[in-house]
Protein backbone atom coordinates (compact mmCIF):
# COMPACT_ATOMS: atom_id res chain seq x y z
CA UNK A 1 -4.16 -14.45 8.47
CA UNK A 2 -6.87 -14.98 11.16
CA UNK A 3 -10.17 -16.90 9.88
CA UNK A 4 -11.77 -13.28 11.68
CA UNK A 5 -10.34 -10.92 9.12
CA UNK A 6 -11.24 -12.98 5.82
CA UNK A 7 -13.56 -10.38 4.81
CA UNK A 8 -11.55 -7.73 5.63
CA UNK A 9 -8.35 -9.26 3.70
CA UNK A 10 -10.96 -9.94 0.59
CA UNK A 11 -12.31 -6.49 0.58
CA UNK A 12 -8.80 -4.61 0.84
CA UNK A 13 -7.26 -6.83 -1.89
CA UNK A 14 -10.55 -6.03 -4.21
CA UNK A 15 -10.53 -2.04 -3.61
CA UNK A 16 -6.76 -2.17 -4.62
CA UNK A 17 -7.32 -3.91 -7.70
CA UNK A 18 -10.30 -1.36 -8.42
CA UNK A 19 -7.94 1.81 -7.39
CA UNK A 20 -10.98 2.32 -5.28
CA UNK A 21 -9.13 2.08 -1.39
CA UNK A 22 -8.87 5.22 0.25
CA UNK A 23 -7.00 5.67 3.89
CA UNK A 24 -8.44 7.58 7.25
CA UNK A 25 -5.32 8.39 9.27
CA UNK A 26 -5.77 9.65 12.98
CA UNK A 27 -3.58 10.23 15.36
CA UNK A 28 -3.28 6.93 16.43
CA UNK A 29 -1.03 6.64 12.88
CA UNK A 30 1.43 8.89 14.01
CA UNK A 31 1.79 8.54 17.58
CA UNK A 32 4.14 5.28 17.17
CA UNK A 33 6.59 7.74 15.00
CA UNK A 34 7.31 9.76 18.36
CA UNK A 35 3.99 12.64 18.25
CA UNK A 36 1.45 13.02 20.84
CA UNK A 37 -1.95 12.26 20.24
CA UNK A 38 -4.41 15.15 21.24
CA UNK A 39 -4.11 14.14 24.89
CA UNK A 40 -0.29 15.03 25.02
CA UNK A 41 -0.92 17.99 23.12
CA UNK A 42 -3.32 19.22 25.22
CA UNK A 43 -1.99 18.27 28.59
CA UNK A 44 0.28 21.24 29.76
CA UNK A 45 -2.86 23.57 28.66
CA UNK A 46 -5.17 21.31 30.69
CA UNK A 47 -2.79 21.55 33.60
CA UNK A 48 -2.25 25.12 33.89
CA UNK A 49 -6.09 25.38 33.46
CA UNK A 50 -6.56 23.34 36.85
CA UNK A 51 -7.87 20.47 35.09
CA UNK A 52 -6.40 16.69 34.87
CA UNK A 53 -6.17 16.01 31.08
CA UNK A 54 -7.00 12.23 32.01
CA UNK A 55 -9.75 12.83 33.36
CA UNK A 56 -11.50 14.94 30.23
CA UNK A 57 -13.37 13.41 27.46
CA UNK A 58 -14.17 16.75 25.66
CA UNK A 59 -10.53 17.94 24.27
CA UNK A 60 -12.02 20.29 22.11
CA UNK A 61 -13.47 22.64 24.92
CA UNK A 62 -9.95 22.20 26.71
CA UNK A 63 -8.30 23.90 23.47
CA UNK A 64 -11.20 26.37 24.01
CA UNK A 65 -10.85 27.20 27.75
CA UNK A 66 -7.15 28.06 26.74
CA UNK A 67 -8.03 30.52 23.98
CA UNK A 68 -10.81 31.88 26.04
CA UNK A 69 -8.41 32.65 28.97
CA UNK A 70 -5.22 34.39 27.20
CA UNK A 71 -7.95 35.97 24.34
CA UNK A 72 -6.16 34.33 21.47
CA UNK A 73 -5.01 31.35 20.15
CA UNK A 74 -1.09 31.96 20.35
CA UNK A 75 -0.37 29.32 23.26
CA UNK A 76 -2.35 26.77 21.24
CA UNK A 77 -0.39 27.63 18.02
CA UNK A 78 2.93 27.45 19.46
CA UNK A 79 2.29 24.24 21.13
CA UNK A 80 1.14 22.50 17.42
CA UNK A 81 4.81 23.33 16.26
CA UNK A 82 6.79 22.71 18.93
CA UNK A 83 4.94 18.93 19.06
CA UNK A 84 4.61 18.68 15.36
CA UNK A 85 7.26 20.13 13.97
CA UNK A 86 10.02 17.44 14.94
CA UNK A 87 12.26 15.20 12.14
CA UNK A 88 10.78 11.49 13.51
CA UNK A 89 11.64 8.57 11.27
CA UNK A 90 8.88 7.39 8.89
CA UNK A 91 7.14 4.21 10.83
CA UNK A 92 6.71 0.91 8.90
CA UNK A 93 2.97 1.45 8.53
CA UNK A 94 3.57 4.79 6.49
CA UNK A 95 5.84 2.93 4.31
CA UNK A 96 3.27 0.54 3.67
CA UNK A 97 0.51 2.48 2.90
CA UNK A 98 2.53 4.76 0.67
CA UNK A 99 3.39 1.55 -1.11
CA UNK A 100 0.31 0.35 -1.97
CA UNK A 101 -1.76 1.51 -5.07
CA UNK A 102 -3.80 4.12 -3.04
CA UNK A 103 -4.27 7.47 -4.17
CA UNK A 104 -6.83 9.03 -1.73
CA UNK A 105 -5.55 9.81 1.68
CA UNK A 106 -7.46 11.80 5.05
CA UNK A 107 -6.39 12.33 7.50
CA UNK A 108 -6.97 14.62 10.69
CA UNK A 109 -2.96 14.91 11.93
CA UNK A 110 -0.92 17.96 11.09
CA UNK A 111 1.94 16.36 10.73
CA UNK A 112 3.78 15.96 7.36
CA UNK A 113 4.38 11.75 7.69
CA UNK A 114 2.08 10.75 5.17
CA UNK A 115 3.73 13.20 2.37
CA UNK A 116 7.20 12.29 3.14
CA UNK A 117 6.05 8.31 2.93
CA UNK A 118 4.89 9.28 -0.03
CA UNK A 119 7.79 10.82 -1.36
CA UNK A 120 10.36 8.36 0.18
CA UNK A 121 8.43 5.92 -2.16
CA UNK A 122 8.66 8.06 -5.57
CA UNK A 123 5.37 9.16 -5.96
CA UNK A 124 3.98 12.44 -6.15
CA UNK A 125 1.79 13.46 -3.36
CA UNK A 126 -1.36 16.43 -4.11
CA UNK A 127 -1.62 18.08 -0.56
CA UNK A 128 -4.74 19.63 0.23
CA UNK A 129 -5.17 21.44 3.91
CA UNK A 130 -7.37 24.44 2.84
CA UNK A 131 -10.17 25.10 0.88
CA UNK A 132 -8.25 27.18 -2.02
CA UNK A 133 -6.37 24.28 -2.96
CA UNK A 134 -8.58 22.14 -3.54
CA UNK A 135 -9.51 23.16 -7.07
CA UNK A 136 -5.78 23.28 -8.22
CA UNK A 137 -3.95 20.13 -9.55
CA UNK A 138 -0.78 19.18 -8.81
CA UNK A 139 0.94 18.21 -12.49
CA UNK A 140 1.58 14.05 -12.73
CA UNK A 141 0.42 13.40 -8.99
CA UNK A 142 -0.37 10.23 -7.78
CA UNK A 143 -2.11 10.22 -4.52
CA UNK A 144 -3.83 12.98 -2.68
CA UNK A 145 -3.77 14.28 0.70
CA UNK A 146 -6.49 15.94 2.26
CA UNK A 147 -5.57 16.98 5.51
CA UNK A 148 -8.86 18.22 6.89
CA UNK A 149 -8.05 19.96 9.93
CA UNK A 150 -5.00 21.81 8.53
CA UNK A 151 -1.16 21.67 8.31
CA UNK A 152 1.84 21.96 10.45
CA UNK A 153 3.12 25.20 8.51
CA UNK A 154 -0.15 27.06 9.07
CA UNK A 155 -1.01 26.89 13.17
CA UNK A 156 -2.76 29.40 12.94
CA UNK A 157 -5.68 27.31 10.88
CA UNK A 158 -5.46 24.19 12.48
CA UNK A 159 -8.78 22.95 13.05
CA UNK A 160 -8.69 22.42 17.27
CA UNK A 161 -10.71 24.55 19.16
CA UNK A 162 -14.83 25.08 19.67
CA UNK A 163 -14.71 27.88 17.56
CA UNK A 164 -12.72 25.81 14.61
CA UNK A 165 -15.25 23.56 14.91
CA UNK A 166 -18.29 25.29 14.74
CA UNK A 167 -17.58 27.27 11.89
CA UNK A 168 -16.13 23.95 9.99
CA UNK A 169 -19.36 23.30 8.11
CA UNK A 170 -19.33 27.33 6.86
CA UNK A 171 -15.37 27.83 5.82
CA UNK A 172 -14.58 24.03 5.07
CA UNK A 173 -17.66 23.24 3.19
CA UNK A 174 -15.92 21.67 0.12
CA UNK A 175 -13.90 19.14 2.75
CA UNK A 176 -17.30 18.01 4.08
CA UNK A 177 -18.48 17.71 0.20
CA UNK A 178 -15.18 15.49 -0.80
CA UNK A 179 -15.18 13.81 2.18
CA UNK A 180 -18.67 12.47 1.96
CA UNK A 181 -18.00 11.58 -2.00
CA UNK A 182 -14.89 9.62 -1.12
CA UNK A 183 -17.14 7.59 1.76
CA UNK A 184 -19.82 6.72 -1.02
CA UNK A 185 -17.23 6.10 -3.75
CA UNK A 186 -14.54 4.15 -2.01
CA UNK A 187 -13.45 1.89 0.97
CA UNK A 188 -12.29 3.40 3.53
CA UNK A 189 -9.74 2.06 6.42
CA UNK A 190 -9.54 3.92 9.03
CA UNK A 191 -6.14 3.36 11.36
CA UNK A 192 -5.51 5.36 14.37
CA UNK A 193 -8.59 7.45 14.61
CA UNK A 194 -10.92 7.29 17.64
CA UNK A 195 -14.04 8.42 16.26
CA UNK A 196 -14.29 11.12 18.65
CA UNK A 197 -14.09 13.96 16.12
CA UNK A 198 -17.30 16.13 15.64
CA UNK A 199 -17.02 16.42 12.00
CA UNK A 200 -16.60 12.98 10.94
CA UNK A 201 -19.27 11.91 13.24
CA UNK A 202 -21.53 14.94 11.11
CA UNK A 203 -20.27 13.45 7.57
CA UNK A 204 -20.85 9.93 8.64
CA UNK A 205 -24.30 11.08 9.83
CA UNK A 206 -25.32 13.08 6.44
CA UNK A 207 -23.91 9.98 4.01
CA UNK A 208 -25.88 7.45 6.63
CA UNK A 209 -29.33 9.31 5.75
CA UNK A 210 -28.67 10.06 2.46
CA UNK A 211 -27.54 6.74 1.05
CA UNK A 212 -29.58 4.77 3.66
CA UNK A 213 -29.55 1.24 2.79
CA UNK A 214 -27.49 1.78 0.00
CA UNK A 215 -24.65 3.01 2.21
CA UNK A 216 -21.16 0.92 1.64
CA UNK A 217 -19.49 -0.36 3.98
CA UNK A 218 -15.51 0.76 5.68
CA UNK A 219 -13.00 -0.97 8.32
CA UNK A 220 -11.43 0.19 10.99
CA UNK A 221 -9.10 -1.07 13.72
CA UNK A 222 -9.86 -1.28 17.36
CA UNK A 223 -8.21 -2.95 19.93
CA UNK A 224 -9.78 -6.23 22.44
CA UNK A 225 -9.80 -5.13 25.63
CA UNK A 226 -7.76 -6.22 28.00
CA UNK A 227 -6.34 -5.56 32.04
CA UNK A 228 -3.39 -3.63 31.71
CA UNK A 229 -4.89 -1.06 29.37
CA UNK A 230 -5.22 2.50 30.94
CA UNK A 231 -7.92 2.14 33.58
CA UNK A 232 -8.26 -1.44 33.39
CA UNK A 233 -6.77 -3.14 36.39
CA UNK A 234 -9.27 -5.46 37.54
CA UNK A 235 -12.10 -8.34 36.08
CA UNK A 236 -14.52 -5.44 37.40
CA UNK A 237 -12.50 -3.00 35.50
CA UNK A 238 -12.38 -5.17 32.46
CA UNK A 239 -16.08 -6.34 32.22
CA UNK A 240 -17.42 -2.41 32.68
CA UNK A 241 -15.30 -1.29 29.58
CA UNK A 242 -15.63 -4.48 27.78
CA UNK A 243 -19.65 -3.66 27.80
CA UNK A 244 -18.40 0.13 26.71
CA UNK A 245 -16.61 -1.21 24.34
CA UNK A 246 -19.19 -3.41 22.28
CA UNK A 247 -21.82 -0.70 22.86
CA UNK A 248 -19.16 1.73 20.68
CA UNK A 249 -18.52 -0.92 18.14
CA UNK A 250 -22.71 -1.25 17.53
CA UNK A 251 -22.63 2.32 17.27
CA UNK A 252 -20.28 2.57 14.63
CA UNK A 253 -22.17 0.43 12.69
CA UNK A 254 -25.08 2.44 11.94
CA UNK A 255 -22.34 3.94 9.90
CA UNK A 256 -21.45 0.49 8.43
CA UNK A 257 -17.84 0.76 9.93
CA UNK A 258 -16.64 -2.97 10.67
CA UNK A 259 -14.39 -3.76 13.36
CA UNK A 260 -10.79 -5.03 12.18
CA UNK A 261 -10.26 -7.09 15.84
CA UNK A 262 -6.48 -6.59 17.25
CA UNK A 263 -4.69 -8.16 20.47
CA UNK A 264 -1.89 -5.24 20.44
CA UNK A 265 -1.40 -2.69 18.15
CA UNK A 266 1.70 -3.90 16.75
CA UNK A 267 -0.11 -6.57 14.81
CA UNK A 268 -1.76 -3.37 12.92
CA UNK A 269 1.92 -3.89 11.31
CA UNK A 270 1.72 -7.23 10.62
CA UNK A 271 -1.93 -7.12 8.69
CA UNK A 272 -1.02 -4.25 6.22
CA UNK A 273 2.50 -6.03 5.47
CA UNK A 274 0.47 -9.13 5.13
CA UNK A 275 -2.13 -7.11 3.07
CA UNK A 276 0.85 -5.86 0.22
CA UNK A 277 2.53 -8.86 0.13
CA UNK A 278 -1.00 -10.54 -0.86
CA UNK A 279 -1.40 -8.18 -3.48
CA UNK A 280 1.95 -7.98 -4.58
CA UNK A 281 1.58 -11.66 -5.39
CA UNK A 282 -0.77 -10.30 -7.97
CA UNK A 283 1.54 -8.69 -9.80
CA UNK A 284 4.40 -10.65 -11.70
CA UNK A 285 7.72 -9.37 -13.30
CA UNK A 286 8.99 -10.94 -16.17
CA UNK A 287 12.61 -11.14 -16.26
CA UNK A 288 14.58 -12.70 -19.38
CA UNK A 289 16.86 -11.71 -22.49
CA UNK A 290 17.05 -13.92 -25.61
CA UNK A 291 19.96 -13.59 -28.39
CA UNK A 292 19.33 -17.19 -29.19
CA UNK A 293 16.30 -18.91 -28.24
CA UNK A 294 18.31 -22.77 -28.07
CA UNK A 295 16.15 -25.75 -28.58
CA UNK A 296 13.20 -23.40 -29.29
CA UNK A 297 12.54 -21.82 -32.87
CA UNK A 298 12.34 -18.49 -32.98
CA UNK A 299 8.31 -18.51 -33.47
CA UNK A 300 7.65 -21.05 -30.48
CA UNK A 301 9.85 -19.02 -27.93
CA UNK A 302 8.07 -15.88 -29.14
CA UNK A 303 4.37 -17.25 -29.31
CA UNK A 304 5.18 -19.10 -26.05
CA UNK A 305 6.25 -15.74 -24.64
CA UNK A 306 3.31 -13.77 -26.07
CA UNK A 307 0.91 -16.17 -24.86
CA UNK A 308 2.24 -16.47 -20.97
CA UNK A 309 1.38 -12.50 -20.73
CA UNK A 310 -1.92 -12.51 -22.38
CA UNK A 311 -2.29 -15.60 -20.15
CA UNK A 312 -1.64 -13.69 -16.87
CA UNK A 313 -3.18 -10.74 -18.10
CA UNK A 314 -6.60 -12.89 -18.48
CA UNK A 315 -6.27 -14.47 -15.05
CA UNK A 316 -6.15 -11.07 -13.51
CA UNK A 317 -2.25 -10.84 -13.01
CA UNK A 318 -0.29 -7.48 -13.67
CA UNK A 319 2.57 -7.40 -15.76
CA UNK A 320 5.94 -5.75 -15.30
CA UNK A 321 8.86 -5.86 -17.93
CA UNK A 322 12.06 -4.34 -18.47
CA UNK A 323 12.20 -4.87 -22.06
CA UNK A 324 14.94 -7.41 -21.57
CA UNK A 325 16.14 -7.93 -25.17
CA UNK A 326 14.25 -11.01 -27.33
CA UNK A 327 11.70 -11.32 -24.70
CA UNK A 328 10.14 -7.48 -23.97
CA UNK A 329 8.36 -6.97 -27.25
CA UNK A 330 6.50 -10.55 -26.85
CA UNK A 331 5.16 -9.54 -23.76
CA UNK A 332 4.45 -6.13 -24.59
CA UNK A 333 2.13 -7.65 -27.87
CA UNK A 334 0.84 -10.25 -25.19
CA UNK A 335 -0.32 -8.73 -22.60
CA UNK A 336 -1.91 -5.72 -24.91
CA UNK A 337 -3.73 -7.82 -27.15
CA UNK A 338 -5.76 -9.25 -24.09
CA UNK A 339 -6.06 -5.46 -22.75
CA UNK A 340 -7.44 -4.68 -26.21
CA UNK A 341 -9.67 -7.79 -26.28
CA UNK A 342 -11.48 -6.96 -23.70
CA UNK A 343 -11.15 -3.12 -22.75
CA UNK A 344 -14.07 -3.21 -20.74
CA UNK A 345 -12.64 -5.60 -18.35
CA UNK A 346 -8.73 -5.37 -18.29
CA UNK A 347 -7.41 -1.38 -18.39
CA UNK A 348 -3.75 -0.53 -19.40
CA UNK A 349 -2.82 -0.33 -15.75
CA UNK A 350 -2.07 -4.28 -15.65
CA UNK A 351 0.94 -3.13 -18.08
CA UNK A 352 3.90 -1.54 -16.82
CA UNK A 353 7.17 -1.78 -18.94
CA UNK A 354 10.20 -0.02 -17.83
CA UNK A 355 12.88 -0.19 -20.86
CA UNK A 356 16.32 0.11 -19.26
CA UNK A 357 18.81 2.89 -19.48
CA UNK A 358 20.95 2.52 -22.71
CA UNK A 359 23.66 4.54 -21.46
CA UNK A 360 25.47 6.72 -19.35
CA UNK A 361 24.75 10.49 -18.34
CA UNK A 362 25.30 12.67 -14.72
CA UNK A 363 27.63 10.63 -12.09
CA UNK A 364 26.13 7.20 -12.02
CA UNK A 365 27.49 4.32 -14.09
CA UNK A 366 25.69 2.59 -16.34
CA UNK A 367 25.98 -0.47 -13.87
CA UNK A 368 24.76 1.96 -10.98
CA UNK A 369 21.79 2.73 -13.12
CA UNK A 370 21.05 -0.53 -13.74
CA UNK A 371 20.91 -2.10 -10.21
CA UNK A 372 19.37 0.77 -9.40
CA UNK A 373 16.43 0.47 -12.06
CA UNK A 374 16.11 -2.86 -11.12
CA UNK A 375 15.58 -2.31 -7.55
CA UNK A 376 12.99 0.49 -8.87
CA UNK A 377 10.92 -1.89 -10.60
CA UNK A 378 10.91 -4.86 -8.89
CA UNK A 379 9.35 -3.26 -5.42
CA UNK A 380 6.19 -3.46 -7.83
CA UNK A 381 6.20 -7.17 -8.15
CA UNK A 382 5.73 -10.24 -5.62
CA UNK A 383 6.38 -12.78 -8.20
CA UNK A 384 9.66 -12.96 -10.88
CA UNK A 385 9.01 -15.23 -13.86
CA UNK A 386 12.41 -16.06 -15.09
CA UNK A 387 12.77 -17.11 -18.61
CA UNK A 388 15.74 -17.95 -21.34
CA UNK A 389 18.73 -15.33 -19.99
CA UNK A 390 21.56 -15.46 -22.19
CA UNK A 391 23.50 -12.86 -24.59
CA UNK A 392 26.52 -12.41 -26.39
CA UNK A 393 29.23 -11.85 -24.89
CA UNK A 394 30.89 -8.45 -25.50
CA UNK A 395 34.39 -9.25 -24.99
CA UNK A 396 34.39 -11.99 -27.51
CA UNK A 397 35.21 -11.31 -31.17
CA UNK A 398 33.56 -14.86 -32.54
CA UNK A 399 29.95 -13.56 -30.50
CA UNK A 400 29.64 -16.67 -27.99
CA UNK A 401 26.28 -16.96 -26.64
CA UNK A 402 26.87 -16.67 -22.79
CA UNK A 403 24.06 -17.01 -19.55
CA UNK A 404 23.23 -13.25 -18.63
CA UNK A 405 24.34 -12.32 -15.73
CA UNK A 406 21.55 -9.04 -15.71
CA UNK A 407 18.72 -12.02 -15.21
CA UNK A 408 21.22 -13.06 -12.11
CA UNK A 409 21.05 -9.56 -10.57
CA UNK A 410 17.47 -9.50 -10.77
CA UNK A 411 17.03 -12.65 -9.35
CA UNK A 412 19.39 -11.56 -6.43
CA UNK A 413 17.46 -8.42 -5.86
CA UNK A 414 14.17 -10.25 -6.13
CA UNK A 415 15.46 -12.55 -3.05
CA UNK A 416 16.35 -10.13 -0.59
CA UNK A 417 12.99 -7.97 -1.50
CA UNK A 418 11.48 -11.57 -0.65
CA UNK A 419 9.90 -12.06 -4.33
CA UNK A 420 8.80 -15.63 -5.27
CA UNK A 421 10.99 -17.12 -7.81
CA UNK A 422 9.89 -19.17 -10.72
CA UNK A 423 12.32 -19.90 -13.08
CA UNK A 424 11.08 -21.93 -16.04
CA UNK A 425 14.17 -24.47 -16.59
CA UNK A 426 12.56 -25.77 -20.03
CA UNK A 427 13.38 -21.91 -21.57
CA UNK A 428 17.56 -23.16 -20.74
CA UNK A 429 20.31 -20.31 -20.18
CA UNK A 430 20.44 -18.54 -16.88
CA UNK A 431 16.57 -19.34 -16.34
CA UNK A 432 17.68 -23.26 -16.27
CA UNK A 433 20.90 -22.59 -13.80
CA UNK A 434 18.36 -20.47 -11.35
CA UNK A 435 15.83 -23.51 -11.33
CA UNK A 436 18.82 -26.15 -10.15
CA UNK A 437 19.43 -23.60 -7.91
CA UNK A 438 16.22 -23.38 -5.95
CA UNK A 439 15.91 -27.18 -6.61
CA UNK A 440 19.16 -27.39 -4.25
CA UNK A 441 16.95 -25.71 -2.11
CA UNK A 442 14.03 -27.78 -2.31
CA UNK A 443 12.57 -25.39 -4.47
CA UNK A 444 11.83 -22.60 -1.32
CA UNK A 445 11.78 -24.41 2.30
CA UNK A 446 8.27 -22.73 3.32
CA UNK A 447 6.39 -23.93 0.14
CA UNK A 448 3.63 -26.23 1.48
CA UNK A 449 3.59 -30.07 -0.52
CA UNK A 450 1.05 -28.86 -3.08
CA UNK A 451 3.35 -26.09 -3.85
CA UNK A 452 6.23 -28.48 -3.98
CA UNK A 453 4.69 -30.45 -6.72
CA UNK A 454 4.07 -27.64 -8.94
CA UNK A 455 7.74 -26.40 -8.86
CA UNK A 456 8.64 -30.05 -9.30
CA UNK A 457 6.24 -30.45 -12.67
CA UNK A 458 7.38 -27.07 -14.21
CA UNK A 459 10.86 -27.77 -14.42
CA UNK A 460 10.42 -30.93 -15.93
CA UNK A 461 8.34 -29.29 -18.67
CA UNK A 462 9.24 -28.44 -22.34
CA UNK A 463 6.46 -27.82 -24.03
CA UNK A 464 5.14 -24.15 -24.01
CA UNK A 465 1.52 -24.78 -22.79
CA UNK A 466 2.38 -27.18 -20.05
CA UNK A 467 4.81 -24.63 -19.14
CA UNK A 468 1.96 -22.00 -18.94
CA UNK A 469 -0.62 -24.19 -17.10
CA UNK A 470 2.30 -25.21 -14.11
CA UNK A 471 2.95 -21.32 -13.95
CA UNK A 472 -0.33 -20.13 -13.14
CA UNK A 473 -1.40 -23.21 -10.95
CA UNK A 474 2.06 -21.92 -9.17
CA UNK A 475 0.59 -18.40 -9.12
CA UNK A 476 -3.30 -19.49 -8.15
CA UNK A 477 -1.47 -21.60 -5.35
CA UNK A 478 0.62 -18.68 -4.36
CA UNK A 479 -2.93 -16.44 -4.27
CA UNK A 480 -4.97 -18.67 -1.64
């Protein structure tokens, strides 16, 4: 992480934690996934209106000119879904986005990426792209999608031309009015967008006066300057639209819009994988199953267990259990008591428990469903917590306690999704076998020395609350 995008990284992180990040999306977004921007759709109109499409600033009087000479808008129409109406692969910063805990999305493409990315990662997507829907709920969504200037399946009320645009703040009222809430109530990144839009440029104005200095502030991405760029191809070049380029970024804070400073636009990439691993690393998963309990009693494993979640829970960590067997119901009590201590601060949302399948039904195995629930749930988590892991053995009559090979499977799983292991070697059982075998490795080759030491203190640890204290100077170290 540059030392320039501290703020920016600190902010994110914070709005996530708050469910208070909402997402701008321009076209910028989806051009890397194969569609024009407005310049490419635009430029066979421009042409066969005599006009060089580099050359114009004003796009929306080009779409105008075009409807003005045929007397309709059927060129125009056509165009939007021939150039939008294409099967492109998602691109890696949809998948992000639709990964993180963000349930407000804008954007001004017509496109259809932002649902699918949605969908690709389970979760139920609320599309709004006119008015009339916006009063109607989609049942158990989880993220909504205003599209503000319309929808690839209705051309016909894509917002593009003059005309569109003048009558925006008259048929489209209730966009402007949601819009504007969203920009006091939430932070806002906006990626791909050019700030050229009339509208935005209105609603930005109207919250600027009416919140004045009470206005919150919203990131965006722009790009250094630099020769090579379109139009840049000299020092002259590059000083005359370096100067253009800081007069645009004071501009744009009148608005309190902060520049997010990028050499290329790949490292857009980079930053939001950087950004959900971060918080990921917030969020543990608890993986263990208990028949016997070994050298611990029954009561210490359990209170040990029960107080490691309501530990995490109190340093601001989010839980997620599959209500392995012996070791779910201690973190369920755990982590809830500290929710219920203080509801004001800690909300049910740091709790997610998915029990596992019991058996069988529809073509899948019960093996099948496992791995499969497994892989489910640990895409949540950026840190496993591995603890006890044994069971009996079902193919032995005299019930031999044996290492579980489930705890394995999730550890396996949890490497190539690029979790952090910490296996807790004083619980014994598979969690013990998984610490000698990251020790092999000198307990994860990357770990800086401070790291190091804490892996190297927890698994010489027995006691319960020196167990808890190495975990969550392991986590805190993890979190800088």
């Amino acid at each position: 992480m540059k030392q320039e995008h501290t703020q920016f990284y600190e902010d994110v992180i914070t709005a996530l934690q708050s469910n208070s990040m909402a997402i701008f999306a321009g076209a910028g977004l989806s051009k890397s996934a194969g569609f024009v921007d407005w310049k490419g759709l635009l430029r066979s109109i421009a042409t066969d209106l005599g006009l060089d499409i580099d050359k114009e600033y004003d796009l929306i009087s080009i779409a105008q000119y075009n409807v003005n000479k045929i007397g309709g808008r059927s060129v125009i129409n056509q165009k939007i879904i021939k150039e939008f109406n294409e099967d492109v692969d998602l691109t890696k910063n949809h998948q992000i986005l639709a990964r993180l805990p963000i349930n407000t999305y804008w954007t001004t493409n017509y496109d259809n990426l932002i649902e699918r990315s949605l969908k690709d990662a389970k979760r139920i997507a609320d599309v709004k792209h006119s008015v009339s829907q916006l009063n109607i709920m989609k049942p158990r969504r989880d993220a909504i999608v205003y599209k503000m200037h319309g929808d690839i399946d209705l051309p016909n009320e894509a917002v593009i031309t003059k005309d569109d645009y003048e009558a925006y703040f008259v048929d489209k009222l209730p966009f402007v009015n949601a819009l504007s809430g969203d920009l006091v109530a939430k932070l806002f990144l906006f990626i791909g967008f050019s700030f050229s839009d009339p509208n935005l440029d209105y609603i930005l104005s109207r919250v600027r006066i009416q919140m004045r200095t009470a206005q919150r502030h919203h990131w965006y991405f722009v790009k250094k300057i630099a020769i090579g760029d379109p139009g840049i191809y000299s020092n002259e070049d590059l000083v005359y639209h370096k100067a253009k380029q800081d007069h645009f970024i004071t501009d744009l804070k009148r608005f309190k819009l902060q520049p997010v400073f990028i050499d290329t636009y790949p490292e857009i990439t980079t930053i939001l994988k950087e950004i959900e691993d971060t918080f990921k690393k917030q969020t543990v998963f608890i993986s263990g199953s208990a028949e016997v309990y070994g050298a611990w009693s029954t009561n210490k494993a359990q209170e040990f267990i029960h107080k490691l979640s309501s530990r995490l829970i109190r340093e601001g960590y989010r839980i997620i259990n599959g209500f392995g067997w012996g070791v779910g119901s201690a973190v369920i009590n755990g982590a809830l008591e500290e929710i219920y201590r203080r509801p004001e601060k800690y909300s049910d949302d740091l709790l997610i428990v998915k029990p596992f399948p019991q058996f069988a039904t529809g073509t899948k195995t019960l093996v099948q469903l496992w791995d499969d629930y497994r892989r489910d749930i640990l895409t949540y988590a950026g840190v496993a917590v591995y603890i006890f892991g044994n069971k009996l053995n079902p193919e032995n009559p005299n019930r031999e306690i044996v290492n579980a090979l489930g705890v394995k499977k999730e550890y396996d799983i949890a490497d190539e999704f690029g979790i952090v292991h910490i296996p807790v070697k004083g619980t014994g059982y598979m969690s013990e076998e998984l610490s000698n075998l990251i020790a092999e490795n000198n307990f994860n080759a990357n770990i800086d020395s401070e790291l190091h030491k804490r892996y190297v203190s927890l698994s010489t640890k027995t006691e319960p609350d020196e167990i808890i204290d190495n975990i969550l100077a392991i986590l805190k170290e993890l979190n800088k």
